[in-house]
PDB file of N, CA and C in Angstrom:
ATOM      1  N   UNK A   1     120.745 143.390  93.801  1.00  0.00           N
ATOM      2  CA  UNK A   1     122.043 143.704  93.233  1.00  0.00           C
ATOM      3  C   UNK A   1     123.055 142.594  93.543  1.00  0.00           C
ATOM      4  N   UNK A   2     123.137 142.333  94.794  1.00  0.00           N
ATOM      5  CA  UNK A   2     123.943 141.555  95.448  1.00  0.00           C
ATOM      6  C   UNK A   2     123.840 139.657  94.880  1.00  0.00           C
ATOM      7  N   UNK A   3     122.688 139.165  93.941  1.00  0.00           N
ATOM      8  CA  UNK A   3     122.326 138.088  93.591  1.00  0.00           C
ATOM      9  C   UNK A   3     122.595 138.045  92.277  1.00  0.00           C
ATOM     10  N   UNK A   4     122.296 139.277  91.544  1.00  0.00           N
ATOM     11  CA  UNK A   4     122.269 139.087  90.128  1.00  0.00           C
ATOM     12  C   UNK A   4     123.708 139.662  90.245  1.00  0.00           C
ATOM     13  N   UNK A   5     124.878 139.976  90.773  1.00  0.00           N
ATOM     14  CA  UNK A   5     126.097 139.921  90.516  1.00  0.00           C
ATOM     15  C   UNK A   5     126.845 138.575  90.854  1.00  0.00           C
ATOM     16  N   UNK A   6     126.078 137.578  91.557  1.00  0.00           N
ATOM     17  CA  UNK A   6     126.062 136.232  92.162  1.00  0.00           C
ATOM     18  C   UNK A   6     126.530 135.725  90.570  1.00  0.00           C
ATOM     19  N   UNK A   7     125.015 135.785  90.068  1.00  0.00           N
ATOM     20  CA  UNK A   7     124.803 135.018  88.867  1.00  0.00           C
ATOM     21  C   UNK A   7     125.701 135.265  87.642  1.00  0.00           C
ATOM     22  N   UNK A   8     126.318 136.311  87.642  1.00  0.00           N
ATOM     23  CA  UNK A   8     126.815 137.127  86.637  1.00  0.00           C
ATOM     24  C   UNK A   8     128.273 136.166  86.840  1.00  0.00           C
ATOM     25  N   UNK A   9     128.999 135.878  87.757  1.00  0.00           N
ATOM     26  CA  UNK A   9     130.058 135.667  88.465  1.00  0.00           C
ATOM     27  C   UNK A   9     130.066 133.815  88.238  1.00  0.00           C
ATOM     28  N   UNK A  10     129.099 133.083  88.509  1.00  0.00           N
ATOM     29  CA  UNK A  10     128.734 131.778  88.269  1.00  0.00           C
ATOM     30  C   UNK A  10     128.426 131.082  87.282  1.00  0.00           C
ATOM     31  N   UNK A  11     127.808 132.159  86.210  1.00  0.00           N
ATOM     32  CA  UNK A  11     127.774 132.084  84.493  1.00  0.00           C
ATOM     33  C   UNK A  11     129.332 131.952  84.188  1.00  0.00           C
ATOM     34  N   UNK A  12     129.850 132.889  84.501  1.00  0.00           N
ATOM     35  CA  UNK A  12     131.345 133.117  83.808  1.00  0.00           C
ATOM     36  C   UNK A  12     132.345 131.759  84.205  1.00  0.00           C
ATOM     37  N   UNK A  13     132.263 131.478  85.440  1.00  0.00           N
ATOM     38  CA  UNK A  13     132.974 130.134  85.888  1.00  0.00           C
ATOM     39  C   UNK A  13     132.558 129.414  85.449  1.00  0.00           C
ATOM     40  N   UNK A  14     130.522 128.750  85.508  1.00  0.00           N
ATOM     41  CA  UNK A  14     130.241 127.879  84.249  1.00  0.00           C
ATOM     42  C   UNK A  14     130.526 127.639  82.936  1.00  0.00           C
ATOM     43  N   UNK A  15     130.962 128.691  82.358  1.00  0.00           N
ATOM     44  CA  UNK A  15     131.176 128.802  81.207  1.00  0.00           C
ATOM     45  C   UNK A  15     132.777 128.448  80.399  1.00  0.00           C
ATOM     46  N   UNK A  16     133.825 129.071  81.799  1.00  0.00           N
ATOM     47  CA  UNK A  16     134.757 128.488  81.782  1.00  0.00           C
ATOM     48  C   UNK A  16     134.980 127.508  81.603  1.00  0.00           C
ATOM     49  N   UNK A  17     134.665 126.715  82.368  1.00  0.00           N
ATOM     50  CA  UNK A  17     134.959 125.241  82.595  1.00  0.00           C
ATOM     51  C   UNK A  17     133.906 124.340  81.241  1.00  0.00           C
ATOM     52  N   UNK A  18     133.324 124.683  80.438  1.00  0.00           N
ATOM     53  CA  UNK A  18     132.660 124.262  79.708  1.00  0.00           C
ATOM     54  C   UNK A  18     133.931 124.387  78.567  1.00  0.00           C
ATOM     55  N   UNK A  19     134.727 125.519  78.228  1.00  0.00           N
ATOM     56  CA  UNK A  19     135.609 125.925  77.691  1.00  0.00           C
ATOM     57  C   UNK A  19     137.198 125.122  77.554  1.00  0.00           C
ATOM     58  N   UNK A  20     137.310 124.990  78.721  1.00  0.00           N
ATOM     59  CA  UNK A  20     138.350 124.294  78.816  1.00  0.00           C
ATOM     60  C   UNK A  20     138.137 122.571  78.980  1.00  0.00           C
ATOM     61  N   UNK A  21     137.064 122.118  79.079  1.00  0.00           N
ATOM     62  CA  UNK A  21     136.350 120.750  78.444  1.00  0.00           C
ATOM     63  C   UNK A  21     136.689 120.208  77.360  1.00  0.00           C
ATOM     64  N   UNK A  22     136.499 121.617  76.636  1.00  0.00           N
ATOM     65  CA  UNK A  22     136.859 121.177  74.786  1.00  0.00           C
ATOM     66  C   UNK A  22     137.889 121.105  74.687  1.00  0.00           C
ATOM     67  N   UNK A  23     138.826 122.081  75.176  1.00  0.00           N
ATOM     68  CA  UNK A  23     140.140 122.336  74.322  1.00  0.00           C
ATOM     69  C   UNK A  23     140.972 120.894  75.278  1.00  0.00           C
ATOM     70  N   UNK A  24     140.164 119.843  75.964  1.00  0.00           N
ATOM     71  CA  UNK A  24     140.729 118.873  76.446  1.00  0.00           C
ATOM     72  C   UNK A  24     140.528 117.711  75.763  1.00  0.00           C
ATOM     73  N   UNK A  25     141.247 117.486  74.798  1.00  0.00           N
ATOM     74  CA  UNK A  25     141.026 116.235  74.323  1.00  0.00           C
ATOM     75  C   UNK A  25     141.868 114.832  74.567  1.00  0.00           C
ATOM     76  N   UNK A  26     141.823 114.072  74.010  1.00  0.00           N
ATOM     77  CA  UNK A  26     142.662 112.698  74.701  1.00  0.00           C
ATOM     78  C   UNK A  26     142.358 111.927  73.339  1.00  0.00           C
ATOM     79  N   UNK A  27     143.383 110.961  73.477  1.00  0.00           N
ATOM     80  CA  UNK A  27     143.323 110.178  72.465  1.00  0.00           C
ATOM     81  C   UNK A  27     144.003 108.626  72.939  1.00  0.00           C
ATOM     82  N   UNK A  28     143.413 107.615  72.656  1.00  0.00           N
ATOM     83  CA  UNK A  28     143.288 106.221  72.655  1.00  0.00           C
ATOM     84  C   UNK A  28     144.353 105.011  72.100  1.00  0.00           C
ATOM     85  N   UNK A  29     144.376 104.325  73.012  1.00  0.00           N
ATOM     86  CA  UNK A  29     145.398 102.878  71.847  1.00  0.00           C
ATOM     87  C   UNK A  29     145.383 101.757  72.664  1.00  0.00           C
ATOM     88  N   UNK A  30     145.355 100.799  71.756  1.00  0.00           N
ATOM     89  CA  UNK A  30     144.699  99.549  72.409  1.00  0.00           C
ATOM     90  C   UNK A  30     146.374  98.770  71.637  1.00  0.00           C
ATOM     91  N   UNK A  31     146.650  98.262  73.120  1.00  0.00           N
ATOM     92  CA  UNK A  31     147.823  97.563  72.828  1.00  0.00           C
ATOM     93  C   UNK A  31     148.227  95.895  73.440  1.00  0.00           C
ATOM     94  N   UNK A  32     148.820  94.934  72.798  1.00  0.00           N
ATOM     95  CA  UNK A  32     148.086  93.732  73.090  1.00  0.00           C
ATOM     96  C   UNK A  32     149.875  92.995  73.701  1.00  0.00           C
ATOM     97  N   UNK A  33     149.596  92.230  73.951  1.00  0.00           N
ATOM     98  CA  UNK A  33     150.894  91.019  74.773  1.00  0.00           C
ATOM     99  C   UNK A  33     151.140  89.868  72.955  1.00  0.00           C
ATOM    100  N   UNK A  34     152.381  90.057  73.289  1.00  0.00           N
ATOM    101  CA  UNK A  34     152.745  88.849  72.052  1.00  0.00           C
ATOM    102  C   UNK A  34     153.249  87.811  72.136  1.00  0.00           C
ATOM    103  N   UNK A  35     153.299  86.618  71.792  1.00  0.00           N
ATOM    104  CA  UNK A  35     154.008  85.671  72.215  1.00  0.00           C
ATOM    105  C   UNK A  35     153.400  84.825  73.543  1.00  0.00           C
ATOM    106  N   UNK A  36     153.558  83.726  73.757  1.00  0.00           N
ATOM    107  CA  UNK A  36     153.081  82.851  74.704  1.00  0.00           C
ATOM    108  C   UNK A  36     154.193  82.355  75.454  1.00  0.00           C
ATOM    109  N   UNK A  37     155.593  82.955  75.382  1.00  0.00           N
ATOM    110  CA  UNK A  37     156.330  81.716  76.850  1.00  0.00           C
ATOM    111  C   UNK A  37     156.163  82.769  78.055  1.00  0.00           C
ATOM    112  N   UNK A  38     156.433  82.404  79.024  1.00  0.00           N
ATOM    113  CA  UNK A  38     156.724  83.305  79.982  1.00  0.00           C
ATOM    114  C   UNK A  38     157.010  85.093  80.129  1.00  0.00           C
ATOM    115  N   UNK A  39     158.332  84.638  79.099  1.00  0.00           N
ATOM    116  CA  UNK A  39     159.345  85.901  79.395  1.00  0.00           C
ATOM    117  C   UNK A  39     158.017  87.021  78.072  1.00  0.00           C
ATOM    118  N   UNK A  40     156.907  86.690  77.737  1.00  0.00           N
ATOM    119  CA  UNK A  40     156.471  87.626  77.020  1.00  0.00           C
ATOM    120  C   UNK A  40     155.582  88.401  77.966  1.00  0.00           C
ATOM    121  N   UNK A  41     155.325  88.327  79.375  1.00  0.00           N
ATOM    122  CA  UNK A  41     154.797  88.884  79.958  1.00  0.00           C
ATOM    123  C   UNK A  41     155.619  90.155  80.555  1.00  0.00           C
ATOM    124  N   UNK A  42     157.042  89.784  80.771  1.00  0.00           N
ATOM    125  CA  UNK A  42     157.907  90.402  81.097  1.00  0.00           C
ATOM    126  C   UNK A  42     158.379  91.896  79.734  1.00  0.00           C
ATOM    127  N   UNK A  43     157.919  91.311  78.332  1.00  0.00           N
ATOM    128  CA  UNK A  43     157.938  92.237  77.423  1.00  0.00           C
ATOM    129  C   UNK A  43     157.149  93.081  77.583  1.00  0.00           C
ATOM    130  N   UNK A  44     155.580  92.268  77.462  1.00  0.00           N
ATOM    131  CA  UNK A  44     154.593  93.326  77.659  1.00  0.00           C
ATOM    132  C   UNK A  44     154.398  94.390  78.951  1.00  0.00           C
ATOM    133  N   UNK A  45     155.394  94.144  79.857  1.00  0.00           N
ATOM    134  CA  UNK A  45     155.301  94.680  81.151  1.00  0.00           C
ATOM    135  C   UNK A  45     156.476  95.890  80.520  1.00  0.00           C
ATOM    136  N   UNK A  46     157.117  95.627  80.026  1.00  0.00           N
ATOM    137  CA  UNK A  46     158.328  96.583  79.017  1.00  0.00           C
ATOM    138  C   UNK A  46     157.755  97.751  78.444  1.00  0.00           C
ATOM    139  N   UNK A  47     156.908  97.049  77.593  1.00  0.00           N
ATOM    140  CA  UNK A  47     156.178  97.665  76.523  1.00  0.00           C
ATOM    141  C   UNK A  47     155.304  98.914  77.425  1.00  0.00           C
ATOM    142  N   UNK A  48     154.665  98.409  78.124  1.00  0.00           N
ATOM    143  CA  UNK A  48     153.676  99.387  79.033  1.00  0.00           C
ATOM    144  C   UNK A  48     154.476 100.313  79.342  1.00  0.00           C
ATOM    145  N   UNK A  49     155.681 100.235  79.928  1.00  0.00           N
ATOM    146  CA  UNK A  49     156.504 101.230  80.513  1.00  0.00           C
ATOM    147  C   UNK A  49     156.961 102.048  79.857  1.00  0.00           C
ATOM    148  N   UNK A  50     157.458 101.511  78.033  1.00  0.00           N
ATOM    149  CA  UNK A  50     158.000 102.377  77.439  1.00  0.00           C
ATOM    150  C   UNK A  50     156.786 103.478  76.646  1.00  0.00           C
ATOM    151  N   UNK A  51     155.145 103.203  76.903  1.00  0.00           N
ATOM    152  CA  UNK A  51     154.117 104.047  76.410  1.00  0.00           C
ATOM    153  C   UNK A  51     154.208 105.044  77.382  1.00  0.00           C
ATOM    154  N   UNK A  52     154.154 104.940  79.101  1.00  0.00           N
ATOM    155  CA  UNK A  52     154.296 105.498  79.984  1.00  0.00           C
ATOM    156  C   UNK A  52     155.222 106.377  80.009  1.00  0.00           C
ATOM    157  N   UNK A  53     156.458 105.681  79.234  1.00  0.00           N
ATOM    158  CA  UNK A  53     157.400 107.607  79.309  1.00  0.00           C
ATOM    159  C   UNK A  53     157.382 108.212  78.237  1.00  0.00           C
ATOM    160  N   UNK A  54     156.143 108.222  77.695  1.00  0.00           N
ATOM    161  CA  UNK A  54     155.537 108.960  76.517  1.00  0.00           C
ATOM    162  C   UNK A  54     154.083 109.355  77.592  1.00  0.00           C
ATOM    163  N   UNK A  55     154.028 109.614  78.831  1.00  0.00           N
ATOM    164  CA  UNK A  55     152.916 110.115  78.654  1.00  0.00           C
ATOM    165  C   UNK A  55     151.087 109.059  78.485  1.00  0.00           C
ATOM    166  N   UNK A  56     151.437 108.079  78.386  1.00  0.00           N
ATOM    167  CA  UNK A  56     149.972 107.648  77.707  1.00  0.00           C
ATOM    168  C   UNK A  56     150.025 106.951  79.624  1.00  0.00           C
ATOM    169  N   UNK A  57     148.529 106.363  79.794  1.00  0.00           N
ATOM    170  CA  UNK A  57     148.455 105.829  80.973  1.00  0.00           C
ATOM    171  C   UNK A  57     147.033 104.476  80.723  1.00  0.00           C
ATOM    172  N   UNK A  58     147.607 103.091  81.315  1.00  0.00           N
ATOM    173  CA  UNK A  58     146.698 102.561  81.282  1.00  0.00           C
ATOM    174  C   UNK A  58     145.118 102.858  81.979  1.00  0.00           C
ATOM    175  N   UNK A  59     143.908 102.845  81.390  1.00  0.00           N
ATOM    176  CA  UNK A  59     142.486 102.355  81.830  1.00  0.00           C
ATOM    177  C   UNK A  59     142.350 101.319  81.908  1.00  0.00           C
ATOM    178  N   UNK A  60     142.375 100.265  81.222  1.00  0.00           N
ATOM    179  CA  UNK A  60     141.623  98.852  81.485  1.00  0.00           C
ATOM    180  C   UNK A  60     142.694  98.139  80.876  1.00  0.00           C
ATOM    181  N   UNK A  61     142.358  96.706  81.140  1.00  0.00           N
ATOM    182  CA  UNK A  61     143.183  95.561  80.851  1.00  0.00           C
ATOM    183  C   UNK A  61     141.987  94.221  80.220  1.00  0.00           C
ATOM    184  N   UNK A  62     142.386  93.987  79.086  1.00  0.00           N
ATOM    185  CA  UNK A  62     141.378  92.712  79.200  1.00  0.00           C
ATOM    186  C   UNK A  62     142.139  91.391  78.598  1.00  0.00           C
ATOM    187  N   UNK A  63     141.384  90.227  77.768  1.00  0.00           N
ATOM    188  CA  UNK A  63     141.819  89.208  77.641  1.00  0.00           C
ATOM    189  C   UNK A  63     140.640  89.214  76.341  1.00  0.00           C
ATOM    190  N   UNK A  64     141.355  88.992  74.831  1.00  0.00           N
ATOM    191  CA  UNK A  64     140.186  88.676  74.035  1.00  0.00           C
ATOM    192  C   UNK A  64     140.317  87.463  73.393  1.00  0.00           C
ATOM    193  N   UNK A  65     140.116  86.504  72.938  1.00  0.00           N
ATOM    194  CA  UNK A  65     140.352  84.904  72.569  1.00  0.00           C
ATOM    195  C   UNK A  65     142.041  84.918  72.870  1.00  0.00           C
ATOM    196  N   UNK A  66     142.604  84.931  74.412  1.00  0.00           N
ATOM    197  CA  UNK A  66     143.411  84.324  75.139  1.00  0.00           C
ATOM    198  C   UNK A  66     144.678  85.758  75.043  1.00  0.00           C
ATOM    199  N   UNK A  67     144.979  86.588  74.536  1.00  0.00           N
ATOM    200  CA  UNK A  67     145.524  87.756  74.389  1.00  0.00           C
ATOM    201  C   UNK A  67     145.371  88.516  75.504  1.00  0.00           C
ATOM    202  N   UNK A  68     146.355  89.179  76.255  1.00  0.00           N
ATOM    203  CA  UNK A  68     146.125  89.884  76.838  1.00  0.00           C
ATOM    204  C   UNK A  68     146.328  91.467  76.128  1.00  0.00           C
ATOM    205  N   UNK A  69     145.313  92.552  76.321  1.00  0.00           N
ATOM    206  CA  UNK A  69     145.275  93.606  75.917  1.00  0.00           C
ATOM    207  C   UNK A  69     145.274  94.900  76.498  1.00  0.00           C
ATOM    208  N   UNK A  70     145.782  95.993  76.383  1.00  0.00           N
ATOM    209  CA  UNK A  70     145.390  97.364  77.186  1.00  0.00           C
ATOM    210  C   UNK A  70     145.100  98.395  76.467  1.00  0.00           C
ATOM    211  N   UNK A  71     143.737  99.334  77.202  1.00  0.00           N
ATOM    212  CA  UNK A  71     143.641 100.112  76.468  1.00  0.00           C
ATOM    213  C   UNK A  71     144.315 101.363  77.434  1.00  0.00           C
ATOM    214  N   UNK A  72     144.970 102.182  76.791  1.00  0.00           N
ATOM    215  CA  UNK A  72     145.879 103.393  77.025  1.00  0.00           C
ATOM    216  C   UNK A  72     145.324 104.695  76.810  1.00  0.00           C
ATOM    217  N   UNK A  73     145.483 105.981  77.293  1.00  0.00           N
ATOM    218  CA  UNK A  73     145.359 106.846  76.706  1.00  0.00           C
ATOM    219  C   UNK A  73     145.908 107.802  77.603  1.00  0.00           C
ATOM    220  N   UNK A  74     146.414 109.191  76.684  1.00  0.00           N
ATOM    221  CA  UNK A  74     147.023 110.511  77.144  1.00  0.00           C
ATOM    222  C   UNK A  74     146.238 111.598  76.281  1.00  0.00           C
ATOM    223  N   UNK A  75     146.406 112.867  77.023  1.00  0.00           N
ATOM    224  CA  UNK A  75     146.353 113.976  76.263  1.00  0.00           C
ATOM    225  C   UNK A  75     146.671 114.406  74.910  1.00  0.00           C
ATOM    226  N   UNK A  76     145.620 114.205  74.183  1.00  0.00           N
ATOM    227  CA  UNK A  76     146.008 114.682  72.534  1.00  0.00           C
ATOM    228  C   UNK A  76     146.815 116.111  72.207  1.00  0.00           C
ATOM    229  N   UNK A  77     148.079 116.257  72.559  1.00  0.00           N
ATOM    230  CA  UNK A  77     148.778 117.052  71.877  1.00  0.00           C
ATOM    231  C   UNK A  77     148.276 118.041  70.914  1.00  0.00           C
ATOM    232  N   UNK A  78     148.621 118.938  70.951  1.00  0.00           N
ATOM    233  CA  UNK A  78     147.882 120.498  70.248  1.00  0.00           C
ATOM    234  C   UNK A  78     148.208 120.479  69.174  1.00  0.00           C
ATOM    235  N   UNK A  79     147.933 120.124  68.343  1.00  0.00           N
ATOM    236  CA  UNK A  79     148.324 120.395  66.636  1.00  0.00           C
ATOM    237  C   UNK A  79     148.388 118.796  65.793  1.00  0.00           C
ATOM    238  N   UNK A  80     148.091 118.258  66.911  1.00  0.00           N
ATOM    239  CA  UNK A  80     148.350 116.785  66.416  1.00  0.00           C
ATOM    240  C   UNK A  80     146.869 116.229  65.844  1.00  0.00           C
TER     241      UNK A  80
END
């Protein structure tokens, strides 16, 4: 009794969390540096900040034929 109410109890939390997996989605944006003097690093350092008070958060940073790039992402908004 005491095991198969175990299981009964561990299904339901498994199952939960399988549940709320989905209804978690996220969504992506790849955003790049413009310009080559100096002060464009200081933009793109702008730029990041102003995605950030929206919510989005950098993952990675790269460099593709001399560009610097980021890819971003936040929580996909419910209806969006």
């Amino acid at each position: 009794m005491i095991i198969l109410l175990y299981l009964v109890f561990t299904e339901r939390k498994f199952n939960n969390s399988i549940i709320d997996k989905r209804v978690s989605m996220k969504e992506y944006k790849i955003i790049k540096q413009t310009g080559t003097a100096v002060k464009s690093q200081q933009n793109f350092e702008d730029l990041i900040n102003s995605y950030a008070k929206m919510n989005w958060s950098v993952i990675n940073m790269f460099t593709h034929r001399g560009i610097l790039k980021a890819l971003i992402e936040r929580e996909k908004e419910e209806g969006a």
